[in-house]
PDB file of N, CA and C in Angstrom:
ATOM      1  N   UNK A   1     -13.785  25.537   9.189  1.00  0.00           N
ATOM      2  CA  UNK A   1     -14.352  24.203   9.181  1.00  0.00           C
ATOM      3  C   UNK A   1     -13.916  23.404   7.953  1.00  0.00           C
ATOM      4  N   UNK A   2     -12.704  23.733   7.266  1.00  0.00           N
ATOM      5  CA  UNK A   2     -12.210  23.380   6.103  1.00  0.00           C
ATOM      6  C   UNK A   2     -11.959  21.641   6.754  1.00  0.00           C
ATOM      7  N   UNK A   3     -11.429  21.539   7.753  1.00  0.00           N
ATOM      8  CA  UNK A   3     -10.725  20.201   8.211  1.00  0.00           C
ATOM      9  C   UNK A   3     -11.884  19.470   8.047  1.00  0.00           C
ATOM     10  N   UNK A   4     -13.428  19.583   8.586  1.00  0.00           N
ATOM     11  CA  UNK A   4     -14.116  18.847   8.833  1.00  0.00           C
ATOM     12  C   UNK A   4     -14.708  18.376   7.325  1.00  0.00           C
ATOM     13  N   UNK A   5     -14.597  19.231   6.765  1.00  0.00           N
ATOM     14  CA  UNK A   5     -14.967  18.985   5.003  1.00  0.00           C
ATOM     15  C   UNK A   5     -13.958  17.741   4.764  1.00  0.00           C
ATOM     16  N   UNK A   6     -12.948  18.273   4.790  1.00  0.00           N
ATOM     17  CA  UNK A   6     -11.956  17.414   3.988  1.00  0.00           C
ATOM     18  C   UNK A   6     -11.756  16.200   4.483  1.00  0.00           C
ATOM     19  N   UNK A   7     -12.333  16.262   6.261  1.00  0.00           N
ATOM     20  CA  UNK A   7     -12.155  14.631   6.417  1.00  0.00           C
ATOM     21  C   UNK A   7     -13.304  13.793   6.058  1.00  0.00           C
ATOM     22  N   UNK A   8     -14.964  14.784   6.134  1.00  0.00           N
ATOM     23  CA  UNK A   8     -15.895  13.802   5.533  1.00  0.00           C
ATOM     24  C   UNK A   8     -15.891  13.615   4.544  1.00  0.00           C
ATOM     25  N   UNK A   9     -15.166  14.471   3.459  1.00  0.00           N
ATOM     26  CA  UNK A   9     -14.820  13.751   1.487  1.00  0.00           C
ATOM     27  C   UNK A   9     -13.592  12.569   1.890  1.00  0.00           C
ATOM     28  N   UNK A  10     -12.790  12.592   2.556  1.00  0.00           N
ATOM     29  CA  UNK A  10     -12.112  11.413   2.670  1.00  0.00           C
ATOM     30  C   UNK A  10     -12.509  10.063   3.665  1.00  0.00           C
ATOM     31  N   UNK A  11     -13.998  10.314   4.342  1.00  0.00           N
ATOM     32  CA  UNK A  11     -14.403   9.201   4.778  1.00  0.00           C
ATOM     33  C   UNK A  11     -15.103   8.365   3.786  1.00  0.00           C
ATOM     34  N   UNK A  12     -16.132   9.784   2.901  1.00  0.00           N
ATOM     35  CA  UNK A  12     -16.823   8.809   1.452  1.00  0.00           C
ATOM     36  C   UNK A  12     -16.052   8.021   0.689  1.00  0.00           C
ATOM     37  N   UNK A  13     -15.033   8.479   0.571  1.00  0.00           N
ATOM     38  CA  UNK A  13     -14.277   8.402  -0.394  1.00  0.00           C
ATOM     39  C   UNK A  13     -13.849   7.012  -0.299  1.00  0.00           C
ATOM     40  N   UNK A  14     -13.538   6.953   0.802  1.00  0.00           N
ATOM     41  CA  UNK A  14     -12.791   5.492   1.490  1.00  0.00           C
ATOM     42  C   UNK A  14     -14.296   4.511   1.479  1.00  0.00           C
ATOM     43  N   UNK A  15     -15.473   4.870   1.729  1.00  0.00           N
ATOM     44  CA  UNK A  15     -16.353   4.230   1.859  1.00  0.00           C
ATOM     45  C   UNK A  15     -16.775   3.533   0.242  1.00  0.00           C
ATOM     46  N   UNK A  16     -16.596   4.471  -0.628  1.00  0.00           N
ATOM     47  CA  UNK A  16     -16.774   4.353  -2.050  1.00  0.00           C
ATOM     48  C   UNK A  16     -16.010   3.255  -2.037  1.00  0.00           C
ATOM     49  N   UNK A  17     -14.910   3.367  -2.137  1.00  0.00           N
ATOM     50  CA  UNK A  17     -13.888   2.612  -2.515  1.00  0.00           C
ATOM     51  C   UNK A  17     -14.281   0.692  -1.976  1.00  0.00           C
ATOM     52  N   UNK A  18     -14.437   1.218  -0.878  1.00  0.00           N
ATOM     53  CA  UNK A  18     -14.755  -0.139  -0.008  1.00  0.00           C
ATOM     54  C   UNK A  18     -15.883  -0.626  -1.127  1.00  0.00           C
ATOM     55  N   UNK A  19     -16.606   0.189  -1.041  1.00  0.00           N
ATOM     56  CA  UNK A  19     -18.174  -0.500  -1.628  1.00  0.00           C
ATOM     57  C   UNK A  19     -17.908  -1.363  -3.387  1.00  0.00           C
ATOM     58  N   UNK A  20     -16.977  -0.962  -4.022  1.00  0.00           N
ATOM     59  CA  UNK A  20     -16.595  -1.236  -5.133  1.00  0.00           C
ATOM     60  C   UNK A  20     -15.580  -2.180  -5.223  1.00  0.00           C
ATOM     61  N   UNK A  21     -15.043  -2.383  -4.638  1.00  0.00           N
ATOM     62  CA  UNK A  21     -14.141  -3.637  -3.656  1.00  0.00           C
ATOM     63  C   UNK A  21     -14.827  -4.717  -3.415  1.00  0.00           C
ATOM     64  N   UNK A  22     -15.704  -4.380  -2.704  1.00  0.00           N
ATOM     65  CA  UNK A  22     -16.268  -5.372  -2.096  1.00  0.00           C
ATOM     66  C   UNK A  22     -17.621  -6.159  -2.916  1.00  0.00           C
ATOM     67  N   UNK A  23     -18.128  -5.023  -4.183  1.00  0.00           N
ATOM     68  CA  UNK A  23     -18.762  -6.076  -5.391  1.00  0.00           C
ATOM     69  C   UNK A  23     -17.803  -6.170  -6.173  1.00  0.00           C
ATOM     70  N   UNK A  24     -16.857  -5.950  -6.728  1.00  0.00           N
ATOM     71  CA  UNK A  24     -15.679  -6.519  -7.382  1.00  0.00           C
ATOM     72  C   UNK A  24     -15.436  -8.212  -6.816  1.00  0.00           C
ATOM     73  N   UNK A  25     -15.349  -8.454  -5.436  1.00  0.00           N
ATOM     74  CA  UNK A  25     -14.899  -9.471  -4.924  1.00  0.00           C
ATOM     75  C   UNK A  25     -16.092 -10.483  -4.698  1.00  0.00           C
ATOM     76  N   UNK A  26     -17.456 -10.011  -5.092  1.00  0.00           N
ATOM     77  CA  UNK A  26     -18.500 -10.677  -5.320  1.00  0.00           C
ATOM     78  C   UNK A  26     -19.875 -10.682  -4.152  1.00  0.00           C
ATOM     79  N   UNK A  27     -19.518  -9.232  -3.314  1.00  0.00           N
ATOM     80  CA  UNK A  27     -20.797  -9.166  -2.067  1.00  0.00           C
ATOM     81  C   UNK A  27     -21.772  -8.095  -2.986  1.00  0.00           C
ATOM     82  N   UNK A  28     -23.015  -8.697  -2.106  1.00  0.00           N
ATOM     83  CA  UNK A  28     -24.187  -7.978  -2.656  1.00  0.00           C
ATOM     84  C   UNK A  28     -24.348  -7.998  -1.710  1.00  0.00           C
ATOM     85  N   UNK A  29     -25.712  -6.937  -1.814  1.00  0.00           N
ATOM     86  CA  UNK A  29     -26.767  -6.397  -0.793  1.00  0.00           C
ATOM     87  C   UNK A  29     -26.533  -6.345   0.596  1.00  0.00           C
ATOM     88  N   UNK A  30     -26.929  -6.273   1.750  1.00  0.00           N
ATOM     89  CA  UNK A  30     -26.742  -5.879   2.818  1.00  0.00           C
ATOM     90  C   UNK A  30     -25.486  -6.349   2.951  1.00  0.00           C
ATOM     91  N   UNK A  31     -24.644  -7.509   2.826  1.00  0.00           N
ATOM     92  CA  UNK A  31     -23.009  -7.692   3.068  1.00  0.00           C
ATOM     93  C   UNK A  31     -22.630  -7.075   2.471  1.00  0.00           C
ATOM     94  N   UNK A  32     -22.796  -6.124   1.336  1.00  0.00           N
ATOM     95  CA  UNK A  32     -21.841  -5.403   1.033  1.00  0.00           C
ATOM     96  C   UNK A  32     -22.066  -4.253   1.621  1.00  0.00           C
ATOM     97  N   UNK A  33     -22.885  -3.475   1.707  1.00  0.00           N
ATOM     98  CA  UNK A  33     -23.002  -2.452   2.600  1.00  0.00           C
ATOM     99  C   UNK A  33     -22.357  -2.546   4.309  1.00  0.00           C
ATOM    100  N   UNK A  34     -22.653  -3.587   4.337  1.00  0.00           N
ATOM    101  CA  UNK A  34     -21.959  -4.291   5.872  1.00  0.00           C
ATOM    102  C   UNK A  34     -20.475  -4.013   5.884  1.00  0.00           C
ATOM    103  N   UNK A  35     -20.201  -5.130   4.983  1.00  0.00           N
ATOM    104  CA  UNK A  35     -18.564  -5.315   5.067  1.00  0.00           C
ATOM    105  C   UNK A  35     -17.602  -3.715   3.975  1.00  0.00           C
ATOM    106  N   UNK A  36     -18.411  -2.822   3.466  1.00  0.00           N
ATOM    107  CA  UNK A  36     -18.043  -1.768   3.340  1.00  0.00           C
ATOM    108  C   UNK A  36     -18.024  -0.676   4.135  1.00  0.00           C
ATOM    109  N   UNK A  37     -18.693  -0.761   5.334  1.00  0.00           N
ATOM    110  CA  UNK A  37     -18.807   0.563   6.495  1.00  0.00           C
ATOM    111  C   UNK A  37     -18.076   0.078   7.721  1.00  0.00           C
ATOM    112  N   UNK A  38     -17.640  -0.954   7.759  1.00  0.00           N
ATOM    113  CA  UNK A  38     -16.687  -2.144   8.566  1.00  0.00           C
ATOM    114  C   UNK A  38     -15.405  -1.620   7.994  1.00  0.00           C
ATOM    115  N   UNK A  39     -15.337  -2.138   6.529  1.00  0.00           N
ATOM    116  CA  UNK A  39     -13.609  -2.243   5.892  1.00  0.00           C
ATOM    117  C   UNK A  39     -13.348  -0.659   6.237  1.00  0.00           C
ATOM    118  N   UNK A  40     -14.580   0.392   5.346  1.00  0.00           N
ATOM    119  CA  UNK A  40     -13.887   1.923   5.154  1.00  0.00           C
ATOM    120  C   UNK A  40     -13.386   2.258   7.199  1.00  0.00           C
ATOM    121  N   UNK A  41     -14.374   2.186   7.713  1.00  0.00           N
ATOM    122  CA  UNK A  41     -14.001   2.329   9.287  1.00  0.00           C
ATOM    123  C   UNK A  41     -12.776   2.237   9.759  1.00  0.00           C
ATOM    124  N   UNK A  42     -12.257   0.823   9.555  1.00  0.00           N
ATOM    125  CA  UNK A  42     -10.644   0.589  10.378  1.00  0.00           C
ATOM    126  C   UNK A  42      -9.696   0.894   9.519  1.00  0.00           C
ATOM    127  N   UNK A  43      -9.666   0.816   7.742  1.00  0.00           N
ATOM    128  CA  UNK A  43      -9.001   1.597   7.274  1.00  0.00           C
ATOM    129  C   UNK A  43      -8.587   2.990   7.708  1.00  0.00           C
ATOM    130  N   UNK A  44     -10.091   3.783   7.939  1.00  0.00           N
ATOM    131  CA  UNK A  44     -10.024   4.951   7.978  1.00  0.00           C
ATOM    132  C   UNK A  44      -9.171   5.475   9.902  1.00  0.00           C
ATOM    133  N   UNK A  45      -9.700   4.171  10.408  1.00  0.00           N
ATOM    134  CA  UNK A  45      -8.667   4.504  11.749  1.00  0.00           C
ATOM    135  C   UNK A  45      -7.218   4.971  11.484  1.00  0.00           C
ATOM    136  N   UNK A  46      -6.538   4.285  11.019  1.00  0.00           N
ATOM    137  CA  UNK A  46      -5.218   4.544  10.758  1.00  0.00           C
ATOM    138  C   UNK A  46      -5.125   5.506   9.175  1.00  0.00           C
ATOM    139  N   UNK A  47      -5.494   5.358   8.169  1.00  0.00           N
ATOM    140  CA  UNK A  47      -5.475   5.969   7.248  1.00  0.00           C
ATOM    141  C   UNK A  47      -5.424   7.828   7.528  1.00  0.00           C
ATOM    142  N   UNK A  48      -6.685   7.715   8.675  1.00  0.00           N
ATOM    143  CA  UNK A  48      -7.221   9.331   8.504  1.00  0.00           C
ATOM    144  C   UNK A  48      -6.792   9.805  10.010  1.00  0.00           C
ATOM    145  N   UNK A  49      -5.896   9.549  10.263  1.00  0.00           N
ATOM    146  CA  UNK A  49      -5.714   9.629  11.734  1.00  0.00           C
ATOM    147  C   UNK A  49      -5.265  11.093  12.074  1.00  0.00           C
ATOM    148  N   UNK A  50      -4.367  11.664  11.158  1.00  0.00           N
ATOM    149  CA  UNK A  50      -3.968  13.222  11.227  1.00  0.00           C
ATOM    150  C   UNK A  50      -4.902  14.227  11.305  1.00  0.00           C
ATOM    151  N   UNK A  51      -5.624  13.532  10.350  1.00  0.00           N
ATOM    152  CA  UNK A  51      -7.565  14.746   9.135  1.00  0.00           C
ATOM    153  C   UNK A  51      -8.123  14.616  10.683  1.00  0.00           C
ATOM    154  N   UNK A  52      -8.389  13.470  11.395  1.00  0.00           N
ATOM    155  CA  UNK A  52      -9.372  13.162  12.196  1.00  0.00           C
ATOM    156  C   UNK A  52      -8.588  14.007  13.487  1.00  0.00           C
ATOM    157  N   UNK A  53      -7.689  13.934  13.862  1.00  0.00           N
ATOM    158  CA  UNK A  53      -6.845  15.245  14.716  1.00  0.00           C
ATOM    159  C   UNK A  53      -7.422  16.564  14.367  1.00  0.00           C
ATOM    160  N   UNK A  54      -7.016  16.856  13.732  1.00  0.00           N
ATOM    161  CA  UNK A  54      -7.426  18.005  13.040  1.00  0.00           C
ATOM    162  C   UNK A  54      -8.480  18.688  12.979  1.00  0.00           C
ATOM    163  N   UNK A  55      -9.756  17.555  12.517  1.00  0.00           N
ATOM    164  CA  UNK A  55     -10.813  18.401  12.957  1.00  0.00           C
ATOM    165  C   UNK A  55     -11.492  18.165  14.303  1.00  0.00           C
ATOM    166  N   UNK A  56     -10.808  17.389  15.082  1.00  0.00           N
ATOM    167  CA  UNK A  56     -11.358  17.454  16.459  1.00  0.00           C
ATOM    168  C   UNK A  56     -10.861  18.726  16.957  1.00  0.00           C
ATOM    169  N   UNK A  57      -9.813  19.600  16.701  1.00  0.00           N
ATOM    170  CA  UNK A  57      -8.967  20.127  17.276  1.00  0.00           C
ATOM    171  C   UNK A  57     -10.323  21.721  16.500  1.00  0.00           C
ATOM    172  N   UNK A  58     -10.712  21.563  15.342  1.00  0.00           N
ATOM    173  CA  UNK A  58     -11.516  22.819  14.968  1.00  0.00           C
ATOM    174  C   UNK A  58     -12.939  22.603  15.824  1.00  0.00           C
ATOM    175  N   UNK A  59     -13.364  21.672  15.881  1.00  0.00           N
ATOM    176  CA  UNK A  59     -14.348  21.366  16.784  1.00  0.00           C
ATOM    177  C   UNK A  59     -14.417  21.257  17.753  1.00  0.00           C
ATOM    178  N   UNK A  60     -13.834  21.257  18.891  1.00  0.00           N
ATOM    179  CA  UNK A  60     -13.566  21.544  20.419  1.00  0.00           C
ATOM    180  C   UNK A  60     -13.551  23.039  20.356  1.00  0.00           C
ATOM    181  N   UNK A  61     -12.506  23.687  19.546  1.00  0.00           N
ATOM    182  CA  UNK A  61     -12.468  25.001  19.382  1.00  0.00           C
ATOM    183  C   UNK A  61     -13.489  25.956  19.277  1.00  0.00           C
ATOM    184  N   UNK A  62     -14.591  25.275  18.528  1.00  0.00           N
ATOM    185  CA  UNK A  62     -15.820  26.017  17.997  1.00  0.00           C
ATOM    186  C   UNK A  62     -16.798  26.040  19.448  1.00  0.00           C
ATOM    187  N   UNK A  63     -16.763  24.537  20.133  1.00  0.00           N
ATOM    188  CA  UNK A  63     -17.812  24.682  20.915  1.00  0.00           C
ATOM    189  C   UNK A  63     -17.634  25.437  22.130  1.00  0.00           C
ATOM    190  N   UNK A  64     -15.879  25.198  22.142  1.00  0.00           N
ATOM    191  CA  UNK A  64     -15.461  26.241  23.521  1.00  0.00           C
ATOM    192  C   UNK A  64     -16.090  27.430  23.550  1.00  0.00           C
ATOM    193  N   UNK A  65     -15.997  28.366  22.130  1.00  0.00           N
ATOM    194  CA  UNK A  65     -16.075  29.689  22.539  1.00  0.00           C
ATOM    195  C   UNK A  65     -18.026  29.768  22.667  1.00  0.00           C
ATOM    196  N   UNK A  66     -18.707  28.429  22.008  1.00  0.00           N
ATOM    197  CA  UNK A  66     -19.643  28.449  22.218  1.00  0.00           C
ATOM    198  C   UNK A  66     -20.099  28.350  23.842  1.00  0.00           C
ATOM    199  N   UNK A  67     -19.167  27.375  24.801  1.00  0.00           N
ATOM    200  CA  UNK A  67     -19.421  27.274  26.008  1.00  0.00           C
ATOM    201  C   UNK A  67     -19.196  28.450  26.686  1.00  0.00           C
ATOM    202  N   UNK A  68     -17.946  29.074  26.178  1.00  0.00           N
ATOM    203  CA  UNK A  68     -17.661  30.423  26.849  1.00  0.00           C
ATOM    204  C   UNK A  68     -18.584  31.658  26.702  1.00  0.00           C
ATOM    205  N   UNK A  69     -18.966  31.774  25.803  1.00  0.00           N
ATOM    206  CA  UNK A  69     -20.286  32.723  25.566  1.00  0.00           C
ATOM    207  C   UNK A  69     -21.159  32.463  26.637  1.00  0.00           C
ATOM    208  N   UNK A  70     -21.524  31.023  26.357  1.00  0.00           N
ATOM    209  CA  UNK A  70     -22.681  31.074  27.505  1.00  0.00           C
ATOM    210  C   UNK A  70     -22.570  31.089  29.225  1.00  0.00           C
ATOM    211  N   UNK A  71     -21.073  30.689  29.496  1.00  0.00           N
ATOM    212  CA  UNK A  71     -20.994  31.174  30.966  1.00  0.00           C
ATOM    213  C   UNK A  71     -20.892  32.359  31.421  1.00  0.00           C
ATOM    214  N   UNK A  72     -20.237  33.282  29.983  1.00  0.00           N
ATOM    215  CA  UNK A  72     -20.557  35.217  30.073  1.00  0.00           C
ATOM    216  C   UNK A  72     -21.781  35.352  30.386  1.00  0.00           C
ATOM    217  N   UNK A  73     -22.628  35.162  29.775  1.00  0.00           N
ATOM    218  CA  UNK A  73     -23.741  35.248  29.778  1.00  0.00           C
ATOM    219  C   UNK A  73     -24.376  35.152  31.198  1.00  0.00           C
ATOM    220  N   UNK A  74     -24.222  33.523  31.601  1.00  0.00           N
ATOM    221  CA  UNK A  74     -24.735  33.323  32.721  1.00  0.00           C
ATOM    222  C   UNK A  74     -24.117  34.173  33.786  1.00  0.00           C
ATOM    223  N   UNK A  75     -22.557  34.888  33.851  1.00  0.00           N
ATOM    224  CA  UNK A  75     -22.353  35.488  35.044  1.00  0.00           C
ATOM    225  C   UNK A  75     -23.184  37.032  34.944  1.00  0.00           C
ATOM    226  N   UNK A  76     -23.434  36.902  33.737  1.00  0.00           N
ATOM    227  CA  UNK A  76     -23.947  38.290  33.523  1.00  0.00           C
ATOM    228  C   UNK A  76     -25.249  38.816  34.418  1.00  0.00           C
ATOM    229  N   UNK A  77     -26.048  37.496  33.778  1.00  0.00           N
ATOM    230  CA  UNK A  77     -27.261  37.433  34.707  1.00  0.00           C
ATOM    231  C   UNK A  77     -27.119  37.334  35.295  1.00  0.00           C
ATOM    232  N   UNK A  78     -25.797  36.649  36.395  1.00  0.00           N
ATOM    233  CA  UNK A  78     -25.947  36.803  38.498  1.00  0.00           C
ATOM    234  C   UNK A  78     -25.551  38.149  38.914  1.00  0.00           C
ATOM    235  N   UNK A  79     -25.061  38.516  38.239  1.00  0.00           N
ATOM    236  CA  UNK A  79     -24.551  39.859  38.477  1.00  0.00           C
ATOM    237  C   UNK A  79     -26.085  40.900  38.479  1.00  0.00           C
ATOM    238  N   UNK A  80     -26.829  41.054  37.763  1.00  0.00           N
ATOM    239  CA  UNK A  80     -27.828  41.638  37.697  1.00  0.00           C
ATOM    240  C   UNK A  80     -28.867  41.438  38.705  1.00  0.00           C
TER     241      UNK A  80
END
């Protein structure tokens, strides 16, 4: 689950950034929180596009064998 780490430190990260940007350039209070979870977002579309591959690809993985367990399971019990 290393991928999923590394892409949520690089979503803060980007979010940080935004947020300091965006009082640098003179927003307060709810617009800046606004226009910082807006900016980090579509940045982060294209920016994180590989990270965000990546851990979809560990996370599908995880739940499969989670789904697969449980249809063992369930044939187990028709069988019985």
């Amino acid at each position: 689950m290393q991928s999923v780490f590394i892409y949520t430190l690089a979503r803060l990260g980007l979010l940080g950034l935004s947020l300091g940007l965006g009082y640098v350039a003179g927003l307060r209070g709810a617009m800046l929180v606004i226009a910082a979870f807006l900016g980090s977002g579509a940045v982060a579309l294209v920016v994180l596009d590989k990270q965000r591959g990546s851990m979809g690809l560990k996370v599908a993985g995880f739940f499969g064998k989670i789904n697969k367990r449980i249809d063992e399971s369930t044939r187990k019990e028709d069988l019985d």
